[in-house]
PDB file of N, CA and C in Angstrom:
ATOM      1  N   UNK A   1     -37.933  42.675   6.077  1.00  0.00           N
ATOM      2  CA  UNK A   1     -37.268  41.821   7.035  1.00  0.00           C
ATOM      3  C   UNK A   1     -37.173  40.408   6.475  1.00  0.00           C
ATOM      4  N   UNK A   2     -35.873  39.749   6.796  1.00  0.00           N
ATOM      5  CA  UNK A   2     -35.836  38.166   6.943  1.00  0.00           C
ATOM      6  C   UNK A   2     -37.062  37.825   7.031  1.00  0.00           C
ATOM      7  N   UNK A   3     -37.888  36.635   5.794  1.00  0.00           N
ATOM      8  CA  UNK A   3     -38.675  35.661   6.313  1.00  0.00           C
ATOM      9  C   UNK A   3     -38.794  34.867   7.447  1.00  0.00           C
ATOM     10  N   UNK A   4     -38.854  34.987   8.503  1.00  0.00           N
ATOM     11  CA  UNK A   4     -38.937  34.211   9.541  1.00  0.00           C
ATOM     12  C   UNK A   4     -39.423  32.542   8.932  1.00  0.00           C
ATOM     13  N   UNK A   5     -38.839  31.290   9.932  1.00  0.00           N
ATOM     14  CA  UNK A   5     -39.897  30.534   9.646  1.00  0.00           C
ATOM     15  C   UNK A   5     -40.834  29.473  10.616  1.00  0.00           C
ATOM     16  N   UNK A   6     -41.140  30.457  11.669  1.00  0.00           N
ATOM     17  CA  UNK A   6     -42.006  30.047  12.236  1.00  0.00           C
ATOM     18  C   UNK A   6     -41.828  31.720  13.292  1.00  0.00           C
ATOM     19  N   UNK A   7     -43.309  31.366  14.155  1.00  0.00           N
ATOM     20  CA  UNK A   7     -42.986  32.460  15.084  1.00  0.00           C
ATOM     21  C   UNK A   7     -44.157  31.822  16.420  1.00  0.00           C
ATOM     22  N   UNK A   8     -44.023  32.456  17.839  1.00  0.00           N
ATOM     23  CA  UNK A   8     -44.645  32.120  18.590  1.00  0.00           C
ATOM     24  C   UNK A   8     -44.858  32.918  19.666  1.00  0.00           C
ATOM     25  N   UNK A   9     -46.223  33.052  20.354  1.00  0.00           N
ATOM     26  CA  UNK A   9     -46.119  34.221  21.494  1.00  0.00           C
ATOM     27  C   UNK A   9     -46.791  33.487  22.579  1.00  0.00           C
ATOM     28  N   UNK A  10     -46.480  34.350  23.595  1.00  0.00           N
ATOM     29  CA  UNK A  10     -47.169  32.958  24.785  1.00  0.00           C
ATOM     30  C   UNK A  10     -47.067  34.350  26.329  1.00  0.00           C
ATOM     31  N   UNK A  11     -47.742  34.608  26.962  1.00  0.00           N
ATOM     32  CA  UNK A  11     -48.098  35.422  28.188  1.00  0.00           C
ATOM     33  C   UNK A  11     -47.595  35.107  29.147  1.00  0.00           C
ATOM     34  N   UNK A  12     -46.819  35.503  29.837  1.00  0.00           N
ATOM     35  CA  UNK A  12     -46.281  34.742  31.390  1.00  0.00           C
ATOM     36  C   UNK A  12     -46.904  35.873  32.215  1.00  0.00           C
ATOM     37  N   UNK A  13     -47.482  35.676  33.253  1.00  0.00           N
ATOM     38  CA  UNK A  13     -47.624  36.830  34.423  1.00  0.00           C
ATOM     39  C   UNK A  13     -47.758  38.407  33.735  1.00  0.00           C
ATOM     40  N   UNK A  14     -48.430  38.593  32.677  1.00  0.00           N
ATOM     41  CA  UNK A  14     -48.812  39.892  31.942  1.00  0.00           C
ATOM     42  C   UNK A  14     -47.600  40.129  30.859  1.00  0.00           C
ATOM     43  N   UNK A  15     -46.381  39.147  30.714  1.00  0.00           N
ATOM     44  CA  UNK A  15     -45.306  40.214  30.028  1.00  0.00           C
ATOM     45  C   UNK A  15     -45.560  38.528  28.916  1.00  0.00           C
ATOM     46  N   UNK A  16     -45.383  39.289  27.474  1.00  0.00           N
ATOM     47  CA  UNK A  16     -45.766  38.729  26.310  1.00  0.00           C
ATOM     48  C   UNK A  16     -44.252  38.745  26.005  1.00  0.00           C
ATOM     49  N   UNK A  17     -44.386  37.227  25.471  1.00  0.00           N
ATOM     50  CA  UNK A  17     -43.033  36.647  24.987  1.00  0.00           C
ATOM     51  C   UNK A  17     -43.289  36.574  23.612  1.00  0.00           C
ATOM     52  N   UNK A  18     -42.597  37.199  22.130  1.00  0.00           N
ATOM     53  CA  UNK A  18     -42.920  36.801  21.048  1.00  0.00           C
ATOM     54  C   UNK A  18     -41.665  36.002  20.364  1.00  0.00           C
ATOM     55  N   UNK A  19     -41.148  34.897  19.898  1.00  0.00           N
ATOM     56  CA  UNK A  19     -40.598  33.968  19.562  1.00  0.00           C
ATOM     57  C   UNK A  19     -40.247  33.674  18.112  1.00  0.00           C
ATOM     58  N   UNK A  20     -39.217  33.952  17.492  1.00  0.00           N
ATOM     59  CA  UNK A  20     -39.303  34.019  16.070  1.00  0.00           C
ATOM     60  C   UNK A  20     -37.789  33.083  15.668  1.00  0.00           C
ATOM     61  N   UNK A  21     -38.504  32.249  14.755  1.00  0.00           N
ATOM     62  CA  UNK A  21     -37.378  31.058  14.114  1.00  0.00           C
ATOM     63  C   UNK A  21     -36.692  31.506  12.877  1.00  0.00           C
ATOM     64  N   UNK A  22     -35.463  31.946  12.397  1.00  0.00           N
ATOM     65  CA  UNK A  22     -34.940  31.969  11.373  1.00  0.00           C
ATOM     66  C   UNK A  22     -34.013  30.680  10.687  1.00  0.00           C
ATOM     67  N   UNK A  23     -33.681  31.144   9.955  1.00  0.00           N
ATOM     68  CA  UNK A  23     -32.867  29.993   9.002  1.00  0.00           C
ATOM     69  C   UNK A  23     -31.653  31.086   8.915  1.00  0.00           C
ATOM     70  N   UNK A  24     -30.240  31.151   9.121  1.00  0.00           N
ATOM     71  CA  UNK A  24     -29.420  31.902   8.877  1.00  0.00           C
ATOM     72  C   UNK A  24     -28.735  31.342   7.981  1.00  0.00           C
ATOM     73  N   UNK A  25     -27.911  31.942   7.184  1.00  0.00           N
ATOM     74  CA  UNK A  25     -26.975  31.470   5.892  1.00  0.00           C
ATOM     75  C   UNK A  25     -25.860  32.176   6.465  1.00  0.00           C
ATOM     76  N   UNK A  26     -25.438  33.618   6.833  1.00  0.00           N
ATOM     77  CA  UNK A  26     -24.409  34.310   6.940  1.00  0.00           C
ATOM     78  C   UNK A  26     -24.488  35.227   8.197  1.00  0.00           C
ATOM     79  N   UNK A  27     -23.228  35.580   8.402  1.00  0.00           N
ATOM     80  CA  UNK A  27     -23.370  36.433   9.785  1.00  0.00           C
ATOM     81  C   UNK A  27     -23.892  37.605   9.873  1.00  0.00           C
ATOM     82  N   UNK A  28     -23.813  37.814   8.588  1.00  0.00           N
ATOM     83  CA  UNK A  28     -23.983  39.681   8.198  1.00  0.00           C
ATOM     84  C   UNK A  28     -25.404  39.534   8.190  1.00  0.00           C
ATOM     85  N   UNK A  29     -26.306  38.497   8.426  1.00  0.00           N
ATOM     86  CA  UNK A  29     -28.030  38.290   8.348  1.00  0.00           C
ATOM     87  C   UNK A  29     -28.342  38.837   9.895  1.00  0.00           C
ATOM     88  N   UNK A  30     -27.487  38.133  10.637  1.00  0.00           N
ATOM     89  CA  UNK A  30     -27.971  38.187  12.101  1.00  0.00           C
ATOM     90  C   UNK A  30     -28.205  39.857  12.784  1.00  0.00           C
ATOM     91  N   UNK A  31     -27.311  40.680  12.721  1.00  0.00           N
ATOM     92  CA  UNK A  31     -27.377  41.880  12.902  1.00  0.00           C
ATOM     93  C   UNK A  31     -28.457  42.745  11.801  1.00  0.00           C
ATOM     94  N   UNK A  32     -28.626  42.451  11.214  1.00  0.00           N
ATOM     95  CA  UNK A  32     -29.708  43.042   9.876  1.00  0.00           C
ATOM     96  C   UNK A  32     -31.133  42.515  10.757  1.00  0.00           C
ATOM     97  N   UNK A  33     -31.170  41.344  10.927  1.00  0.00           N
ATOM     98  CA  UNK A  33     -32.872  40.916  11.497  1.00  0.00           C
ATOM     99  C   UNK A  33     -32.826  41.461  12.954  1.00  0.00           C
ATOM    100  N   UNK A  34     -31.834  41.865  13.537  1.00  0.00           N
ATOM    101  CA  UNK A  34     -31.706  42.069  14.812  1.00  0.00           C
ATOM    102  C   UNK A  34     -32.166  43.282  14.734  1.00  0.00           C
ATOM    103  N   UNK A  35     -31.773  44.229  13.965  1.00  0.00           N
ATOM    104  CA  UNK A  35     -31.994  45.833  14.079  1.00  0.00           C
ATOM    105  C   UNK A  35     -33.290  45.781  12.988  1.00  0.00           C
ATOM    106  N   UNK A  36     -33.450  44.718  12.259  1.00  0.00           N
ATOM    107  CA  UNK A  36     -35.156  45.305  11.878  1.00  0.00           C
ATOM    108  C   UNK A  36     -36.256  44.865  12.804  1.00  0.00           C
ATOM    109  N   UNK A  37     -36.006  43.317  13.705  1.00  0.00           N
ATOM    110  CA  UNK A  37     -37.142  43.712  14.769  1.00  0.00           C
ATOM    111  C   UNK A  37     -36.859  44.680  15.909  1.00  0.00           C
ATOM    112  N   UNK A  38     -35.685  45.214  16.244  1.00  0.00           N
ATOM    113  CA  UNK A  38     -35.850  46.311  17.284  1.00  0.00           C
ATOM    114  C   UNK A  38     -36.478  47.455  16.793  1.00  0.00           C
ATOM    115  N   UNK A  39     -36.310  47.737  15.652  1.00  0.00           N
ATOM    116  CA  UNK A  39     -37.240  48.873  14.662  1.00  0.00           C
ATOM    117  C   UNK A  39     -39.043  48.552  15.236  1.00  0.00           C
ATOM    118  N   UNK A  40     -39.059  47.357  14.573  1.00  0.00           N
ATOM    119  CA  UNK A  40     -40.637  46.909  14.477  1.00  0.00           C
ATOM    120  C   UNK A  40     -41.151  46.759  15.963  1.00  0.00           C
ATOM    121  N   UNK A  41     -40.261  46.278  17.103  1.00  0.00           N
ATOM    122  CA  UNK A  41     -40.881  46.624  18.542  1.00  0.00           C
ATOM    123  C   UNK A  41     -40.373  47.006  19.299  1.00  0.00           C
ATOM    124  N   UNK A  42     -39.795  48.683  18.875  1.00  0.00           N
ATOM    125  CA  UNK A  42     -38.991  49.325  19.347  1.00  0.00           C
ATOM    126  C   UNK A  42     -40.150  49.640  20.845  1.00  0.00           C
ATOM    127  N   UNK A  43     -40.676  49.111  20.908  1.00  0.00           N
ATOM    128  CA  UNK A  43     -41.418  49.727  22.882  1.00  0.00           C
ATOM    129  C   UNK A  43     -41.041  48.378  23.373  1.00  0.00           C
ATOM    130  N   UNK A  44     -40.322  47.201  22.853  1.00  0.00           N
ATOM    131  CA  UNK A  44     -40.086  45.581  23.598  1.00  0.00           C
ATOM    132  C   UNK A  44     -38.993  46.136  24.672  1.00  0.00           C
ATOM    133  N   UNK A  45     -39.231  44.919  25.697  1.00  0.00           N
ATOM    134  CA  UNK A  45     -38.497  45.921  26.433  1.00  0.00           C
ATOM    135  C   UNK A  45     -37.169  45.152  27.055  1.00  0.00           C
ATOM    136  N   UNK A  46     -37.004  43.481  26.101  1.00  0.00           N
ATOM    137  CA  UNK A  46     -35.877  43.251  26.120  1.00  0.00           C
ATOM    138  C   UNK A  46     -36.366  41.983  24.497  1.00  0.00           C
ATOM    139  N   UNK A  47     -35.050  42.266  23.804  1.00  0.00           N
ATOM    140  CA  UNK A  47     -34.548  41.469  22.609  1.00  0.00           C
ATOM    141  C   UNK A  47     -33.250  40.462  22.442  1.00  0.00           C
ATOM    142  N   UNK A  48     -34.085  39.302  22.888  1.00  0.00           N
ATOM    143  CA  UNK A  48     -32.769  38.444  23.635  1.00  0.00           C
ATOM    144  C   UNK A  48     -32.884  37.415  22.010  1.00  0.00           C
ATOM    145  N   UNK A  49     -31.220  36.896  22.318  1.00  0.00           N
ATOM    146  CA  UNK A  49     -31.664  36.057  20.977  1.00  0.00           C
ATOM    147  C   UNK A  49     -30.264  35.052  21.320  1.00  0.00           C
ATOM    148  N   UNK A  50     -30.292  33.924  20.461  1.00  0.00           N
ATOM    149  CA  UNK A  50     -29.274  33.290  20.483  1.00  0.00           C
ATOM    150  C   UNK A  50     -29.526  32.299  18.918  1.00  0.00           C
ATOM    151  N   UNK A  51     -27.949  32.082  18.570  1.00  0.00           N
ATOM    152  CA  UNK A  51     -27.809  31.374  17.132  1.00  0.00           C
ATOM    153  C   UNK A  51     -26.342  30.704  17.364  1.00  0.00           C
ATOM    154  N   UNK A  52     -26.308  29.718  16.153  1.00  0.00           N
ATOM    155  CA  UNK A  52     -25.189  28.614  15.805  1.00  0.00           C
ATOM    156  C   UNK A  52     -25.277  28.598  14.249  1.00  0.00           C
ATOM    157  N   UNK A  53     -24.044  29.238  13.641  1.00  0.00           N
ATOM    158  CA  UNK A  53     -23.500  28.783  12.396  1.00  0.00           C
ATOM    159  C   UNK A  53     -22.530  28.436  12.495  1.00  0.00           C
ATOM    160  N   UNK A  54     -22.276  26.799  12.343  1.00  0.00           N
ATOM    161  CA  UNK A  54     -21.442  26.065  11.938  1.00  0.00           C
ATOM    162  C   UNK A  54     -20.400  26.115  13.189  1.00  0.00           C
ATOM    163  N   UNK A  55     -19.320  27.092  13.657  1.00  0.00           N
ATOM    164  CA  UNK A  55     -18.661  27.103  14.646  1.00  0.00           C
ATOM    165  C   UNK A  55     -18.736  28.236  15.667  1.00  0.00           C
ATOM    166  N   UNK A  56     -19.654  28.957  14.839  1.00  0.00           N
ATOM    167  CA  UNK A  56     -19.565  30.959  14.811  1.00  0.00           C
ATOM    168  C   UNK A  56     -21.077  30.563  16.403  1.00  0.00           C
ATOM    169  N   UNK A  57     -21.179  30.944  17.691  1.00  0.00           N
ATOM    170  CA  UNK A  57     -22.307  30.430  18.676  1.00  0.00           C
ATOM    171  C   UNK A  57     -22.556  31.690  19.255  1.00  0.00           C
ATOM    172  N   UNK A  58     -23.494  32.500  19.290  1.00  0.00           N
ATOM    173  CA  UNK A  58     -23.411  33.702  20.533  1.00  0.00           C
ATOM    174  C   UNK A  58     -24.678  33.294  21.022  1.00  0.00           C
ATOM    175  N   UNK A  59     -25.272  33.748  22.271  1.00  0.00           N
ATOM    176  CA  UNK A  59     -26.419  34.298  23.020  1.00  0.00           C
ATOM    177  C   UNK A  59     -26.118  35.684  23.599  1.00  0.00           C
ATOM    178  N   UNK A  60     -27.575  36.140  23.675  1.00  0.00           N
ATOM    179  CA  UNK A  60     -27.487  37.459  24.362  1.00  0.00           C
ATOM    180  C   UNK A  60     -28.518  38.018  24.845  1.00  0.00           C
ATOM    181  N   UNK A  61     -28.558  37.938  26.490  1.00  0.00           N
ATOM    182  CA  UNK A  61     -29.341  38.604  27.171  1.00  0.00           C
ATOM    183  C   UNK A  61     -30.329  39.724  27.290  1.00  0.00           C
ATOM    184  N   UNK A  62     -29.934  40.764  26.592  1.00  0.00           N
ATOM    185  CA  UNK A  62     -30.380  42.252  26.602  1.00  0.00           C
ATOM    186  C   UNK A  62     -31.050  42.737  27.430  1.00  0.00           C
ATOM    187  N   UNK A  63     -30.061  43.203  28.918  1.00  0.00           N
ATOM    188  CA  UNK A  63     -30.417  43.009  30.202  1.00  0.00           C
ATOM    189  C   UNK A  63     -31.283  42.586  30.921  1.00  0.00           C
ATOM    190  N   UNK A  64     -31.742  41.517  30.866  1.00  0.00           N
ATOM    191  CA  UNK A  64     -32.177  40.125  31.516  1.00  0.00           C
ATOM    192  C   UNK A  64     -30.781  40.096  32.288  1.00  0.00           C
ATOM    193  N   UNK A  65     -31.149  39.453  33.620  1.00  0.00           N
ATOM    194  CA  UNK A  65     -30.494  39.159  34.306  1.00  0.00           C
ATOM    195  C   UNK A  65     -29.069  37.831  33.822  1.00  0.00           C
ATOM    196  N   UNK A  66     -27.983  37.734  34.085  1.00  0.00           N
ATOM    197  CA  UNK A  66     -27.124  37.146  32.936  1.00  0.00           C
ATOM    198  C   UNK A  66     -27.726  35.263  33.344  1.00  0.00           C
ATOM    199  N   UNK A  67     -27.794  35.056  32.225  1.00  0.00           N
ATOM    200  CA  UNK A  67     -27.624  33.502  31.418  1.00  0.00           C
ATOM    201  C   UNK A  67     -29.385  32.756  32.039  1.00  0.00           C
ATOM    202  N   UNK A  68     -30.388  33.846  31.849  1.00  0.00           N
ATOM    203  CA  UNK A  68     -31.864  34.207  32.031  1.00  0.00           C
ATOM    204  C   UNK A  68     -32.154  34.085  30.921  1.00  0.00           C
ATOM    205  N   UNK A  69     -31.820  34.195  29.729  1.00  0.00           N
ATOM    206  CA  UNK A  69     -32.695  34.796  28.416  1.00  0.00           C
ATOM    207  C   UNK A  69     -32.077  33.875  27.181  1.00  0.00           C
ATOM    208  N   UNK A  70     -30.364  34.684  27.209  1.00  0.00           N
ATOM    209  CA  UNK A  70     -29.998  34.003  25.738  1.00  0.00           C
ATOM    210  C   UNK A  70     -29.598  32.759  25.871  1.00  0.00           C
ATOM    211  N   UNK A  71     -28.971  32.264  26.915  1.00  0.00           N
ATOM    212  CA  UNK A  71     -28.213  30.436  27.571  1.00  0.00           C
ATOM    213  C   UNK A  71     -29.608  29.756  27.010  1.00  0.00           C
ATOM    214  N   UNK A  72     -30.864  29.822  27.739  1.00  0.00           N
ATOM    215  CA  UNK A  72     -31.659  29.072  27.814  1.00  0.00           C
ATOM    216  C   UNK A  72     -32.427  28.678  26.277  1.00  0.00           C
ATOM    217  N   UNK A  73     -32.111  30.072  25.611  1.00  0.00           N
ATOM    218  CA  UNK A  73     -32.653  29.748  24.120  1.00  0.00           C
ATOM    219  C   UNK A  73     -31.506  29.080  23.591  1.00  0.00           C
ATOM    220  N   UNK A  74     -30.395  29.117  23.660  1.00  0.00           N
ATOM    221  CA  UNK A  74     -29.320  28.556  22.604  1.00  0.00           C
ATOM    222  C   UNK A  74     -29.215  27.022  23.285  1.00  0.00           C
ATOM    223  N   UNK A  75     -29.420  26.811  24.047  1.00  0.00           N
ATOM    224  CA  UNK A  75     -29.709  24.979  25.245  1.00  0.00           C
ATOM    225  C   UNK A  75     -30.743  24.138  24.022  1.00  0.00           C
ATOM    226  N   UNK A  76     -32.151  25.555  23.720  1.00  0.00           N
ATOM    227  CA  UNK A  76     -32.896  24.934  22.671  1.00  0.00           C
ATOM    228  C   UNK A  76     -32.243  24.244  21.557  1.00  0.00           C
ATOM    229  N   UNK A  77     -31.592  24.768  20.752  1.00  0.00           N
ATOM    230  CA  UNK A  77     -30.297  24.835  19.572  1.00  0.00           C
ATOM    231  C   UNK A  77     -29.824  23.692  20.059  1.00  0.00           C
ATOM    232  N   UNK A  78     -29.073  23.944  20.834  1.00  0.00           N
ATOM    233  CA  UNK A  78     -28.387  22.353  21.024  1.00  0.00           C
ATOM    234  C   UNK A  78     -28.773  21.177  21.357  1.00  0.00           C
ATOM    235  N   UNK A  79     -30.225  21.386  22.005  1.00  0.00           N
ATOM    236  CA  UNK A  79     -31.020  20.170  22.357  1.00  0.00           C
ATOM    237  C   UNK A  79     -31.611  19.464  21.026  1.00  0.00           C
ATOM    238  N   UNK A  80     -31.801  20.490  20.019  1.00  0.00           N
ATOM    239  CA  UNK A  80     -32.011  20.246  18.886  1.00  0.00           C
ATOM    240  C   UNK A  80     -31.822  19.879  17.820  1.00  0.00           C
ATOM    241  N   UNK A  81     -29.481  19.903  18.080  1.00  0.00           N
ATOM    242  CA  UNK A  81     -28.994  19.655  17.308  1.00  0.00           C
ATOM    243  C   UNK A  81     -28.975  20.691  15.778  1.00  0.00           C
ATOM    244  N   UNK A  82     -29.410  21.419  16.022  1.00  0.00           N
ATOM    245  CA  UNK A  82     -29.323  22.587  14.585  1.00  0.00           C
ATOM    246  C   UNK A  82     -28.486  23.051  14.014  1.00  0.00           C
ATOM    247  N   UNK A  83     -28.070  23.751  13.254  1.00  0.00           N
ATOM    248  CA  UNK A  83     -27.365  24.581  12.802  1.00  0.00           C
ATOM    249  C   UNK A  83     -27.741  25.505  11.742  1.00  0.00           C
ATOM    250  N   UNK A  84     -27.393  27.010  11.664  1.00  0.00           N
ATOM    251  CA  UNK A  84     -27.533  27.917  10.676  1.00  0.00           C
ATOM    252  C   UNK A  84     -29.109  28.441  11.117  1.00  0.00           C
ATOM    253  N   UNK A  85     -29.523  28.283  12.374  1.00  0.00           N
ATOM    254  CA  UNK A  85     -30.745  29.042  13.088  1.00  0.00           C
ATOM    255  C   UNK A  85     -30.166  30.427  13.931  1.00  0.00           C
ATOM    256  N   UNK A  86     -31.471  31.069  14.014  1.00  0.00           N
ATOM    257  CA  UNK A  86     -31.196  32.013  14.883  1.00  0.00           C
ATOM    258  C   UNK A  86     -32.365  32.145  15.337  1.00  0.00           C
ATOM    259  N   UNK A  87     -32.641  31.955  16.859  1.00  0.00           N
ATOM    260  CA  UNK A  87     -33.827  32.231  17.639  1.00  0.00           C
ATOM    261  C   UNK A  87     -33.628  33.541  18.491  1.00  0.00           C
ATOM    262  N   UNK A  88     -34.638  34.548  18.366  1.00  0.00           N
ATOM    263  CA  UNK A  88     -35.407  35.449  18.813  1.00  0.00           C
ATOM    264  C   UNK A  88     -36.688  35.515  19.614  1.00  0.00           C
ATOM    265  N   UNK A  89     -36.497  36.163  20.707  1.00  0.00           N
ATOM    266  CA  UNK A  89     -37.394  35.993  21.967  1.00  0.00           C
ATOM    267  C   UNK A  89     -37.225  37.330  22.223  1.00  0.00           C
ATOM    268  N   UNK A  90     -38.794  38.184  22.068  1.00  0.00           N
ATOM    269  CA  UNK A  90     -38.747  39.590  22.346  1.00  0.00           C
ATOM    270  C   UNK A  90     -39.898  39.357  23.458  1.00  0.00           C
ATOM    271  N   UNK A  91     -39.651  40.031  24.429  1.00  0.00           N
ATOM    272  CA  UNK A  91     -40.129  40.662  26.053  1.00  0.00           C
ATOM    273  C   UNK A  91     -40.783  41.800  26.439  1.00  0.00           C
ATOM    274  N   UNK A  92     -42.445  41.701  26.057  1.00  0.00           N
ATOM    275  CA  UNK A  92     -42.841  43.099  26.424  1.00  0.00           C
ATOM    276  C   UNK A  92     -43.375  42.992  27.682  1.00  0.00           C
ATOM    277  N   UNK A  93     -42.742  43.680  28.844  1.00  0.00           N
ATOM    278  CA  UNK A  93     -42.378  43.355  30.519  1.00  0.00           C
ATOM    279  C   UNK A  93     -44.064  43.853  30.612  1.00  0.00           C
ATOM    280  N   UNK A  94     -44.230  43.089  31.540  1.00  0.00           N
ATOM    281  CA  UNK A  94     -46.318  43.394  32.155  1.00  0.00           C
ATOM    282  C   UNK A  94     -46.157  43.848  33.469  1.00  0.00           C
ATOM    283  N   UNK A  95     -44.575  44.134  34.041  1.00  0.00           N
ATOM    284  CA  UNK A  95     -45.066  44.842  35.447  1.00  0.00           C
ATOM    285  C   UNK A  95     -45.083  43.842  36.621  1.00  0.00           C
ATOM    286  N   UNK A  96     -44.657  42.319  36.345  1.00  0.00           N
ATOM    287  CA  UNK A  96     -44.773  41.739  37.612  1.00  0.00           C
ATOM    288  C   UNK A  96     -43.344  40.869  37.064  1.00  0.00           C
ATOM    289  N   UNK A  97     -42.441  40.623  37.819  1.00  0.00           N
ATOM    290  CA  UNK A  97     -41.072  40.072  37.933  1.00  0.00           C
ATOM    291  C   UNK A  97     -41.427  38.830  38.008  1.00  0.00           C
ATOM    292  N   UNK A  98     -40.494  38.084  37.310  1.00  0.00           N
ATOM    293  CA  UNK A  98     -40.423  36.566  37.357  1.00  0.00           C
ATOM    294  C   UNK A  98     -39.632  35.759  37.871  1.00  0.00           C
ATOM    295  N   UNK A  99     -38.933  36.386  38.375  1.00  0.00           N
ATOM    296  CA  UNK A  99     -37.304  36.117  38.859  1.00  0.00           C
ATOM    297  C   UNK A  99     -36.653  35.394  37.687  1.00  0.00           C
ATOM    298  N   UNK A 100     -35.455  34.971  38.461  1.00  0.00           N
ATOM    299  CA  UNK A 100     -34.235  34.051  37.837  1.00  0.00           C
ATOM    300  C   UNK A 100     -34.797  32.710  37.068  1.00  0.00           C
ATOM    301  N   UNK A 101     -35.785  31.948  37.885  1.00  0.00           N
ATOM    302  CA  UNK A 101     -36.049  30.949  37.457  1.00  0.00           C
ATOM    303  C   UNK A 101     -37.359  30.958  36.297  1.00  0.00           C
ATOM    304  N   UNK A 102     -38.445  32.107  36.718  1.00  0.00           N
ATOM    305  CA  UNK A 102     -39.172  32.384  35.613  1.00  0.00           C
ATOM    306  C   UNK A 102     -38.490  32.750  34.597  1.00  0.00           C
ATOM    307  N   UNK A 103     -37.813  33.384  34.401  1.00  0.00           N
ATOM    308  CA  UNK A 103     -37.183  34.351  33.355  1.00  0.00           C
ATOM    309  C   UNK A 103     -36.898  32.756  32.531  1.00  0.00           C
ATOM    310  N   UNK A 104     -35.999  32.180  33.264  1.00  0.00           N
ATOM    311  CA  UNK A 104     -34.949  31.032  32.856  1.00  0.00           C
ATOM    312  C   UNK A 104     -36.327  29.990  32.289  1.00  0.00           C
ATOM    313  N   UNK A 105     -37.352  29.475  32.541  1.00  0.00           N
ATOM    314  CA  UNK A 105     -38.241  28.792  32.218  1.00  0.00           C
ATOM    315  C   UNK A 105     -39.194  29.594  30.288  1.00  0.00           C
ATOM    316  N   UNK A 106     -39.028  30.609  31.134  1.00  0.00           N
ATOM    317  CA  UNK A 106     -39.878  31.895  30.131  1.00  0.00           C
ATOM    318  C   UNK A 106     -39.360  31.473  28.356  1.00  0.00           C
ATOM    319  N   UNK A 107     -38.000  31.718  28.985  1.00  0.00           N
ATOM    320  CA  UNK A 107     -37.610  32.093  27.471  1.00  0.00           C
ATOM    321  C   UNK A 107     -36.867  30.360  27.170  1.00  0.00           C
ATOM    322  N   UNK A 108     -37.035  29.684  27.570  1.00  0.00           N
ATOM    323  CA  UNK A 108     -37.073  28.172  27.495  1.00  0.00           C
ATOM    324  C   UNK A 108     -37.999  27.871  26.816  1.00  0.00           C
ATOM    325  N   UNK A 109     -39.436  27.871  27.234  1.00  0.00           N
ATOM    326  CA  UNK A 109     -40.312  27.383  26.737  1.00  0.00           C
ATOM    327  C   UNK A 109     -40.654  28.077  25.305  1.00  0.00           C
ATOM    328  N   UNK A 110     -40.716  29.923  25.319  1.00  0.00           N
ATOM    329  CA  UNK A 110     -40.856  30.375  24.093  1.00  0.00           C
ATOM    330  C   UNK A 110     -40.277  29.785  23.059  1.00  0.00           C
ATOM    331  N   UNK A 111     -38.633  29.733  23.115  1.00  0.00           N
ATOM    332  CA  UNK A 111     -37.664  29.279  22.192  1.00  0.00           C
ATOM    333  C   UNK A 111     -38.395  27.327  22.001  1.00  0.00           C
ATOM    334  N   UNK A 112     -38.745  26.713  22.624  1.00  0.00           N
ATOM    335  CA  UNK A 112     -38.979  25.218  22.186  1.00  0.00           C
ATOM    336  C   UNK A 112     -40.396  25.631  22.048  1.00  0.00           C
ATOM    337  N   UNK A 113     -41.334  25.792  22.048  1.00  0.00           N
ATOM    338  CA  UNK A 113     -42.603  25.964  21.137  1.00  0.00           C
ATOM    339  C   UNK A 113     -42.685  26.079  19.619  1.00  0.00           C
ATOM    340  N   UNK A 114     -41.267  26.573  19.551  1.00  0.00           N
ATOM    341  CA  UNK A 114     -41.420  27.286  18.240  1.00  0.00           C
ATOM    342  C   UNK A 114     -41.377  25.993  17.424  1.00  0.00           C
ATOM    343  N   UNK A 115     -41.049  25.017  17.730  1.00  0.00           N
ATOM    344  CA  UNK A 115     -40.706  23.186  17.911  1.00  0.00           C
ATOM    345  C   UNK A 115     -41.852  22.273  17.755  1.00  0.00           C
ATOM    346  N   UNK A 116     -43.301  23.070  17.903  1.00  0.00           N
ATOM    347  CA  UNK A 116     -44.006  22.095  18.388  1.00  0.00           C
ATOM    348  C   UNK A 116     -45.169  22.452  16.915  1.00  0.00           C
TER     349      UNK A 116
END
């Protein structure tokens, strides 16, 4: 897998958030690290991620409730001013719901830790 370069995990209400910083160069990277951590935590039980190269911007939920997961990580990105990152926020659910606004805080804070 992609060297990551940084990574971070953090517990909300039993469900473990793990947080991983890349450096992207090309697009054809993003789908390659995407399908080798769904390999590596194929029991996660959502793989939300969001990135910015240059003009190229996606986020993506992975059913999280919509603009819960990937909005709030790519807000990171732009608060940050970056470019050619790709942040990853994997979700192993503990059984107690966070709603809209946990969710939305959750993967906020994972994605800016990775910062600190």
């Amino acid at each position: 897998m992609e060297k990551y370069i940084k990574n971070y995990e953090i517990i909300i209400k039993k469900s473990k958030f793990i947080s991983f910083l890349f450096e992207i160069k090309k697009l054809e990277d993003i789908n390659k690290i995407i399908n080798e951590l769904k390999i590596e935590h194929k029991k996660a039980t959502h793989i939300c991620y969001a990135y910015k190269i240059d003009n190229n911007v996606k986020f993506y939920d992975d059913g999280e409730p919509s603009g819960t997961a990937g909005k709030p990580i790519y807000n990171i990105i732009e608060k940050k001013n970056l470019n050619n990152i790709l942040i990853v926020v994997i979700r192993y659910f503990g059984g107690i719901k966070l709603g809209a606004g946990g969710l939305l805080r959750a993967y906020s804070n994972s994605a800016s830790n990775l910062f600190k």
